[in-house]
N, C-alpha and C. Protein backbone atom coordinates (compact mmCIF):
# COMPACT_ATOMS: atom_id res chain seq x y z
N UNK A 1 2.31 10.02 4.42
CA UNK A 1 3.19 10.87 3.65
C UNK A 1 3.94 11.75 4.64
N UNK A 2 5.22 12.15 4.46
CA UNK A 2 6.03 12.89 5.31
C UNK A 2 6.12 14.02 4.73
N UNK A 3 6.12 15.24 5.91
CA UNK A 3 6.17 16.37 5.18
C UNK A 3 6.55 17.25 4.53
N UNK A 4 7.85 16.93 4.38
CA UNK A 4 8.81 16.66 2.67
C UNK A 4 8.11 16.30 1.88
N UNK A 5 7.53 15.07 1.90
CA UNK A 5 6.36 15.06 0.58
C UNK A 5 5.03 16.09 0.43
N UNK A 6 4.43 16.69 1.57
CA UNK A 6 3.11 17.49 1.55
C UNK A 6 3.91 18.84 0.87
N UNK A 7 5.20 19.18 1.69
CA UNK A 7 5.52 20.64 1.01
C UNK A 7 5.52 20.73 -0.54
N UNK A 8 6.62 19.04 -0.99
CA UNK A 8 7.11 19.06 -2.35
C UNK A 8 5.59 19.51 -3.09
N UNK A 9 4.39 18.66 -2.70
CA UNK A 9 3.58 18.47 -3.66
C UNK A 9 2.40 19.91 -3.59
N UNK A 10 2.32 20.47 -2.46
CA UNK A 10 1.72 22.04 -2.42
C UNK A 10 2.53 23.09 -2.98
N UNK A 11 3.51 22.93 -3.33
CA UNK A 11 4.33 24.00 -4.28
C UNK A 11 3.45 24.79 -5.48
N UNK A 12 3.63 25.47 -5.95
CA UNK A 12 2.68 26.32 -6.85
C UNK A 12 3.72 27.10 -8.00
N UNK A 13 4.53 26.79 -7.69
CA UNK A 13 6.11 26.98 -8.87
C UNK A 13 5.92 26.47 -10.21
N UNK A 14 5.83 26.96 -10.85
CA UNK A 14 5.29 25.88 -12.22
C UNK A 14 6.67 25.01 -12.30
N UNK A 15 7.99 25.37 -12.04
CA UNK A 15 9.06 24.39 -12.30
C UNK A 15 8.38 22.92 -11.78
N UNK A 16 8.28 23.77 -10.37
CA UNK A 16 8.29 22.11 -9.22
C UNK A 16 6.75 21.56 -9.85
N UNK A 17 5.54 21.81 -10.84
CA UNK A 17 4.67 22.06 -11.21
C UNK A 17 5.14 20.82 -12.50
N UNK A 18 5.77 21.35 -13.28
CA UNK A 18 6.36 20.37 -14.38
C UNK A 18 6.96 19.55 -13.81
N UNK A 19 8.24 19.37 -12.68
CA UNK A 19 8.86 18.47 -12.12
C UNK A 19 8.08 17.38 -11.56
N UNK A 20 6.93 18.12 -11.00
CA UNK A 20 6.03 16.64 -10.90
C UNK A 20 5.03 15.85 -11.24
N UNK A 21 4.54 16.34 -12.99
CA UNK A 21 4.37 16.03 -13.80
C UNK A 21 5.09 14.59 -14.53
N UNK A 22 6.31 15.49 -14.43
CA UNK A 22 6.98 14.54 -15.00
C UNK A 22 7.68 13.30 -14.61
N UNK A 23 8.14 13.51 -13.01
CA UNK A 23 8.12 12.40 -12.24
C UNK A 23 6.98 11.41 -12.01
N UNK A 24 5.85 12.09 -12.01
CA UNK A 24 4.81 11.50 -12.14
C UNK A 24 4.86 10.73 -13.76
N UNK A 25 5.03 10.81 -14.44
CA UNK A 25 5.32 10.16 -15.98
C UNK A 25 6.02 9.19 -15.92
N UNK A 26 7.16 9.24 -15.69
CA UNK A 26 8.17 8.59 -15.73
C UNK A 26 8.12 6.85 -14.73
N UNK A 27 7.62 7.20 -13.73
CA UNK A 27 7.27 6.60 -12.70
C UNK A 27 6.01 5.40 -12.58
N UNK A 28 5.04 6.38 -13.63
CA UNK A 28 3.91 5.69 -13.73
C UNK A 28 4.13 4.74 -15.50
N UNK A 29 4.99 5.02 -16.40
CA UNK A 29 5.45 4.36 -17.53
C UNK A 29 5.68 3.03 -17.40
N UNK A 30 5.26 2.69 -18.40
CA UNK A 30 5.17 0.62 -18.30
C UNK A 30 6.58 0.52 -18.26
N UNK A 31 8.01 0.96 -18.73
CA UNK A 31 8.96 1.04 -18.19
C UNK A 31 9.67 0.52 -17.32
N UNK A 32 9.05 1.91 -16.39
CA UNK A 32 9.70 2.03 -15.03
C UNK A 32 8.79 1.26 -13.98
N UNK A 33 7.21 0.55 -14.50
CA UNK A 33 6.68 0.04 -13.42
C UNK A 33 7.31 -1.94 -13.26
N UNK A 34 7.66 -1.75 -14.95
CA UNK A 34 8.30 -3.46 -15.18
C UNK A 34 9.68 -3.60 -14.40
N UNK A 35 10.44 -2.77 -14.36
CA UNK A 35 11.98 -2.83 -13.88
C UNK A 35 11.94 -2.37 -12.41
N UNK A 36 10.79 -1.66 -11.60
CA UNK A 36 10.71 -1.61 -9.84
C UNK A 36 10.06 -2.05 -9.68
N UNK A 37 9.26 -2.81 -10.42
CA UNK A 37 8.54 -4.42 -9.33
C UNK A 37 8.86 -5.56 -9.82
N UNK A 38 9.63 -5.76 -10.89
CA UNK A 38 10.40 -7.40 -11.18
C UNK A 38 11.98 -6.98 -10.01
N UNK A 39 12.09 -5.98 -9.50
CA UNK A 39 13.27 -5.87 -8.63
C UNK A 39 12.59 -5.63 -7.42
N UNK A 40 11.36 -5.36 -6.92
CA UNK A 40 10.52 -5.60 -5.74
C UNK A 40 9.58 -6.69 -5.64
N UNK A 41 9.21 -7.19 -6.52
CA UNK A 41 9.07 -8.27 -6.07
C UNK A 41 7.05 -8.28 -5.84
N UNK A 42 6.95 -7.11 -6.60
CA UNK A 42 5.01 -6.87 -6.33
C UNK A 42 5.07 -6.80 -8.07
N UNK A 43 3.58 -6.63 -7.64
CA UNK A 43 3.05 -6.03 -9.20
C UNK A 43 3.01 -4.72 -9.46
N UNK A 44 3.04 -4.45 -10.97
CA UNK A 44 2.85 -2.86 -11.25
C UNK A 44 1.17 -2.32 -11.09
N UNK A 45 1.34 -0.93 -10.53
CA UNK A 45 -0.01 -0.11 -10.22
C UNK A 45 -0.56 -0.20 -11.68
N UNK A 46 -0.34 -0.27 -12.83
CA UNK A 46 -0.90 -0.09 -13.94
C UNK A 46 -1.15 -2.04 -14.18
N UNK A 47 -2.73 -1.70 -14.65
CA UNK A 47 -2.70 -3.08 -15.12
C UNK A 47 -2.06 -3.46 -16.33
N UNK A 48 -1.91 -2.77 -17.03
CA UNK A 48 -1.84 -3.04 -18.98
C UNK A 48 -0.70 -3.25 -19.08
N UNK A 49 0.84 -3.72 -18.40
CA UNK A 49 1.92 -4.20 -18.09
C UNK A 49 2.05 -5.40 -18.21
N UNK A 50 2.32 -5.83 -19.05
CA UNK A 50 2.49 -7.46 -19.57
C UNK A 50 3.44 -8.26 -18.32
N UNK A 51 3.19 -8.81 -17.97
CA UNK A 51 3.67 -10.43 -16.69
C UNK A 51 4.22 -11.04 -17.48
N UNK A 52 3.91 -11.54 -18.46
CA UNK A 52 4.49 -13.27 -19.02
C UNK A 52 5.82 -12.92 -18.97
N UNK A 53 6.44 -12.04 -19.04
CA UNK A 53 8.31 -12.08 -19.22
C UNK A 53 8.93 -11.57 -18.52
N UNK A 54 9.23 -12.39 -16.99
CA UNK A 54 10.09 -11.52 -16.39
C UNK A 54 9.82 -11.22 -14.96
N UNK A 55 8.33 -11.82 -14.56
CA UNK A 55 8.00 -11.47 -13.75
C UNK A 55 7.43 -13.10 -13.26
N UNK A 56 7.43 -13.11 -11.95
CA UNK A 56 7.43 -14.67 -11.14
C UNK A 56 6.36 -15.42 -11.27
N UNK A 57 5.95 -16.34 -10.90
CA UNK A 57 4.70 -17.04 -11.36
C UNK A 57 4.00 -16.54 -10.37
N UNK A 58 3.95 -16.01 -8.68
CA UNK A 58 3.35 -15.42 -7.75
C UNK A 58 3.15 -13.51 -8.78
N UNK A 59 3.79 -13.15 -9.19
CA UNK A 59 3.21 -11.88 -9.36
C UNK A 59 2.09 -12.13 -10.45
N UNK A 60 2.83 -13.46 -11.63
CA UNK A 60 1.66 -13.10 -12.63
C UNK A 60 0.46 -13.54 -11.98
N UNK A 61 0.38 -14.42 -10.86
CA UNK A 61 -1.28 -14.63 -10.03
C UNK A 61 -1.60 -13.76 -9.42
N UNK A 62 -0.52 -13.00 -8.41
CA UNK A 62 -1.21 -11.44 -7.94
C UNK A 62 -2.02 -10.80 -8.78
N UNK A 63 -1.21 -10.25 -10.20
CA UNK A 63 -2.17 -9.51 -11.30
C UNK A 63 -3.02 -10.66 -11.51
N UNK A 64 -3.16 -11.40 -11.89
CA UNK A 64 -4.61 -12.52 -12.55
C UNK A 64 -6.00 -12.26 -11.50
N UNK A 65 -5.16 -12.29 -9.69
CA UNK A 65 -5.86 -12.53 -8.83
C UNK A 65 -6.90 -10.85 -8.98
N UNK A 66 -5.94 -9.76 -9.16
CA UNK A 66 -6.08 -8.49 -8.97
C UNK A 66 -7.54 -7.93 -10.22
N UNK A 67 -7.29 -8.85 -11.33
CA UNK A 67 -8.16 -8.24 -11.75
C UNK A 67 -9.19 -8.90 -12.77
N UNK A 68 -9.32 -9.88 -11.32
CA UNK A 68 -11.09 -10.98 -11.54
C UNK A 68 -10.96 -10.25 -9.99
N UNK A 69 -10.58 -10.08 -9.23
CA UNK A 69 -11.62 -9.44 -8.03
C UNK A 69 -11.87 -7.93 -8.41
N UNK A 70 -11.42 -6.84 -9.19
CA UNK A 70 -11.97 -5.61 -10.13
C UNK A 70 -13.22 -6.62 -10.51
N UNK A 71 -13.08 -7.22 -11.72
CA UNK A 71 -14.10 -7.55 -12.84
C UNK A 71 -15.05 -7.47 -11.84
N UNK A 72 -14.92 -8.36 -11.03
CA UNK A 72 -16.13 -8.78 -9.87
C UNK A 72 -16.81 -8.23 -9.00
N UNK A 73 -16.09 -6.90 -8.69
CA UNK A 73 -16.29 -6.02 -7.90
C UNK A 73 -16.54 -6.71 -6.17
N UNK A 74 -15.63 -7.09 -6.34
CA UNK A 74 -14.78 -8.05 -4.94
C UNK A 74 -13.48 -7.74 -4.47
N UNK A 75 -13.22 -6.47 -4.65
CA UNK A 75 -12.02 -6.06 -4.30
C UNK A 75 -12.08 -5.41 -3.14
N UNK A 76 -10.98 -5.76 -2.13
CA UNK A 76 -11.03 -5.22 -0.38
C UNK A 76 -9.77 -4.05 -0.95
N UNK A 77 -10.29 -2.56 -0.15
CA UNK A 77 -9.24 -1.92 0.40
C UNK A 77 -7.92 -1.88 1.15
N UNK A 78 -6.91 -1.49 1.42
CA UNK A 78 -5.96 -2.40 2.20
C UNK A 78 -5.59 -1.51 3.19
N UNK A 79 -5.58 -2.05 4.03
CA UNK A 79 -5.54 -1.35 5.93
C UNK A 79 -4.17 -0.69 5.58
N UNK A 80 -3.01 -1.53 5.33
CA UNK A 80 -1.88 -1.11 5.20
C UNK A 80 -1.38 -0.19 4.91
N UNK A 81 -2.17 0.05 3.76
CA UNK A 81 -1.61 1.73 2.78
C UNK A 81 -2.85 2.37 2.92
N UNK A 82 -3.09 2.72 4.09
CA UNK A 82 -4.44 3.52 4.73
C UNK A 82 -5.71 3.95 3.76
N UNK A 83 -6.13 2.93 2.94
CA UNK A 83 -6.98 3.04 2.07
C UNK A 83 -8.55 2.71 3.11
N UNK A 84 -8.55 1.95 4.13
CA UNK A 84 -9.77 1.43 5.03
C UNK A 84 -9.88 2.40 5.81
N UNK A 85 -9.12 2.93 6.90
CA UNK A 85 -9.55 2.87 8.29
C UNK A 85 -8.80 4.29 8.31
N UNK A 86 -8.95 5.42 9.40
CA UNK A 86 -8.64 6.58 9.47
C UNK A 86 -7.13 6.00 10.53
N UNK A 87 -6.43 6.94 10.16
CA UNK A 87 -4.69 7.03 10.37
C UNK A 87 -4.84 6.60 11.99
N UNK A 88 -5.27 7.51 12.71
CA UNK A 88 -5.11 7.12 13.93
C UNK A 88 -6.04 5.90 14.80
N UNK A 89 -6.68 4.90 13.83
CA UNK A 89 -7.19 4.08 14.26
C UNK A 89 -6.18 2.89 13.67
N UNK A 90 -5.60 2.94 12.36
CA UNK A 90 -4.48 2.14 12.06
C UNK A 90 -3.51 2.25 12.79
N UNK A 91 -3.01 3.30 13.31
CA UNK A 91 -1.52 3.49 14.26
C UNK A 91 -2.25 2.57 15.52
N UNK A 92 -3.48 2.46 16.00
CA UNK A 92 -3.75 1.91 17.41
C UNK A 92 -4.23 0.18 16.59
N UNK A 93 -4.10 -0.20 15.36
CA UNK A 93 -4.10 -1.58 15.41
C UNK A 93 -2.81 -1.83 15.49
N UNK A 94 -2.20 -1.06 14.51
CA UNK A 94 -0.15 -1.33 14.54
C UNK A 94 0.32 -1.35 15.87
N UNK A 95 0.32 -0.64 16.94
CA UNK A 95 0.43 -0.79 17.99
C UNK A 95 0.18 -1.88 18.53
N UNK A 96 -0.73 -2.22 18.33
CA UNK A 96 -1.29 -3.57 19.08
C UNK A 96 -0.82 -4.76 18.25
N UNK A 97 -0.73 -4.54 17.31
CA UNK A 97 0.02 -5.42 16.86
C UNK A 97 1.76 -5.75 16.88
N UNK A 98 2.48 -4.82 16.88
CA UNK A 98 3.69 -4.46 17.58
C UNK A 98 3.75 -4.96 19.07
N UNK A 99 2.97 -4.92 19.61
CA UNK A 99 2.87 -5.25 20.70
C UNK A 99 2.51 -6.62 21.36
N UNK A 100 2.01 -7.60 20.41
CA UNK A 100 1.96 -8.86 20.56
C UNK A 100 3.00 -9.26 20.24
N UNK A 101 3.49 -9.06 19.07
CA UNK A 101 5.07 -9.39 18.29
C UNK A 101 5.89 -9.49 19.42
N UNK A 102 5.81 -8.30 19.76
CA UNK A 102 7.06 -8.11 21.08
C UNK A 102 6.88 -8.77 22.35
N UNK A 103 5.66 -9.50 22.32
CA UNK A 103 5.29 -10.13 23.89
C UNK A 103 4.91 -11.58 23.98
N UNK A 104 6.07 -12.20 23.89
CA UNK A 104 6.06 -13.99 23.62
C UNK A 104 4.60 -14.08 24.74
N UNK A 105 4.59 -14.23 25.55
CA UNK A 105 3.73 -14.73 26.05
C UNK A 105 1.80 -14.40 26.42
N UNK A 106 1.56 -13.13 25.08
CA UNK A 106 0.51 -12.49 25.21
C UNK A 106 -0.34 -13.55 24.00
N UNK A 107 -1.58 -13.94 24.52
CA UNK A 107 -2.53 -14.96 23.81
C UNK A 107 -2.92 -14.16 23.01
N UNK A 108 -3.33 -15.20 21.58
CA UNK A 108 -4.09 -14.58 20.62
C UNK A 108 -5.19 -13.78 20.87
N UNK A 109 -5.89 -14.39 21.55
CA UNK A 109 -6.92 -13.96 22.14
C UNK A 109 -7.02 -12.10 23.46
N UNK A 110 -5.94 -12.73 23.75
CA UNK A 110 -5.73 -11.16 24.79
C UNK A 110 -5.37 -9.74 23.36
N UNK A 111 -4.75 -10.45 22.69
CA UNK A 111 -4.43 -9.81 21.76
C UNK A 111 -5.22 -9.28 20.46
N UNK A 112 -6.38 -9.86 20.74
CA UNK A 112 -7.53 -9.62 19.60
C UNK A 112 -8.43 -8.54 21.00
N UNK A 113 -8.43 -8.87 21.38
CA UNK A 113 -9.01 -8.09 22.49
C UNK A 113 -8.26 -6.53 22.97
N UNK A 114 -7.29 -6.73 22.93
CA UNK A 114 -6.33 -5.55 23.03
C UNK A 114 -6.49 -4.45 21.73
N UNK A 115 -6.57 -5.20 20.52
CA UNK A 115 -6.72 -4.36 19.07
C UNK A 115 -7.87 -3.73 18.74
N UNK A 116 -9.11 -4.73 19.75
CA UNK A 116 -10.36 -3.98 19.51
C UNK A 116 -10.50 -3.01 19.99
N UNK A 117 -10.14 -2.79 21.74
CA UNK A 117 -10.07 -1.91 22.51
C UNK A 117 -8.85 -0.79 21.93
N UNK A 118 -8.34 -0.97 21.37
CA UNK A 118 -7.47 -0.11 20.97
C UNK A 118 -8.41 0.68 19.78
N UNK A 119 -8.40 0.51 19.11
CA UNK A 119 -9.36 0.96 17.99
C UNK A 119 -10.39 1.49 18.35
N UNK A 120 -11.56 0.53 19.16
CA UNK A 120 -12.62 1.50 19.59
C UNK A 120 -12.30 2.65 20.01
N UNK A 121 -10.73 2.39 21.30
CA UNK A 121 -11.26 3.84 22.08
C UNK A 121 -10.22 5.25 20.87
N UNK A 122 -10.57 4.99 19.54
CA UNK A 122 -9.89 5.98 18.53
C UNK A 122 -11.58 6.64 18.03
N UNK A 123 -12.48 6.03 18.67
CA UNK A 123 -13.83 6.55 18.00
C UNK A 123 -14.09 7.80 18.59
């Protein structure tokens, strides 16, 4: 989060208080989650958003996939949106991963090796 977002959301203003209430509403509405992810191209954060109309045969399996691994309690966290791993141990896999990208000639292997060492030394 950028800190434009930490200020917006520590505000104590009841305006900015209702304002993000209500953005929060609006945002999270079966709505607005059907019309910014049939135009992104993911699924909506709310499960109870009907797929069959409108949405691709990959999203309606994302949601199908999304929630038999709930039922199952087989669901992985995702590195990406820093739900796993603490911030500055993700910035030192991204790195390392950025850094293979950028280096035609660095082996998988040097490169799995590089991400570990990167990470460990965040302990």
């Amino acid at each position: 989060m950028n800190s434009d977002s930490v200020v917006f959301f520590k505000q104590k203003d009841p305006d900015y208080i209702e304002g993000q209430k209500l953005l929060a509403s609006i945002i999270l509405s079966p709505e607005f989650q059907t019309i910014f992810n049939q135009t992104k191209g993911s699924i909506p954060a709310r499960l109870d958003v009907d797929l069959s109309n409108g949405f691709n045969p990959c999203q309606q399996l994302s949601q199908k996939d999304l929630q038999a691994s709930i039922a199952a309690g087989t669901l992985v966290r995702s590195m990406a949106h820093n739900m796993t791993v603490p911030q500055k141990v993700r910035g030192a896999i991204m790195d390392s991963i950025t850094e293979f990208v950028a280096t035609p000639d660095m082996s998988a292997q040097d490169a799995a090796n590089a991400m570990a060492d990167a990470a460990e030394a965040q302990k």
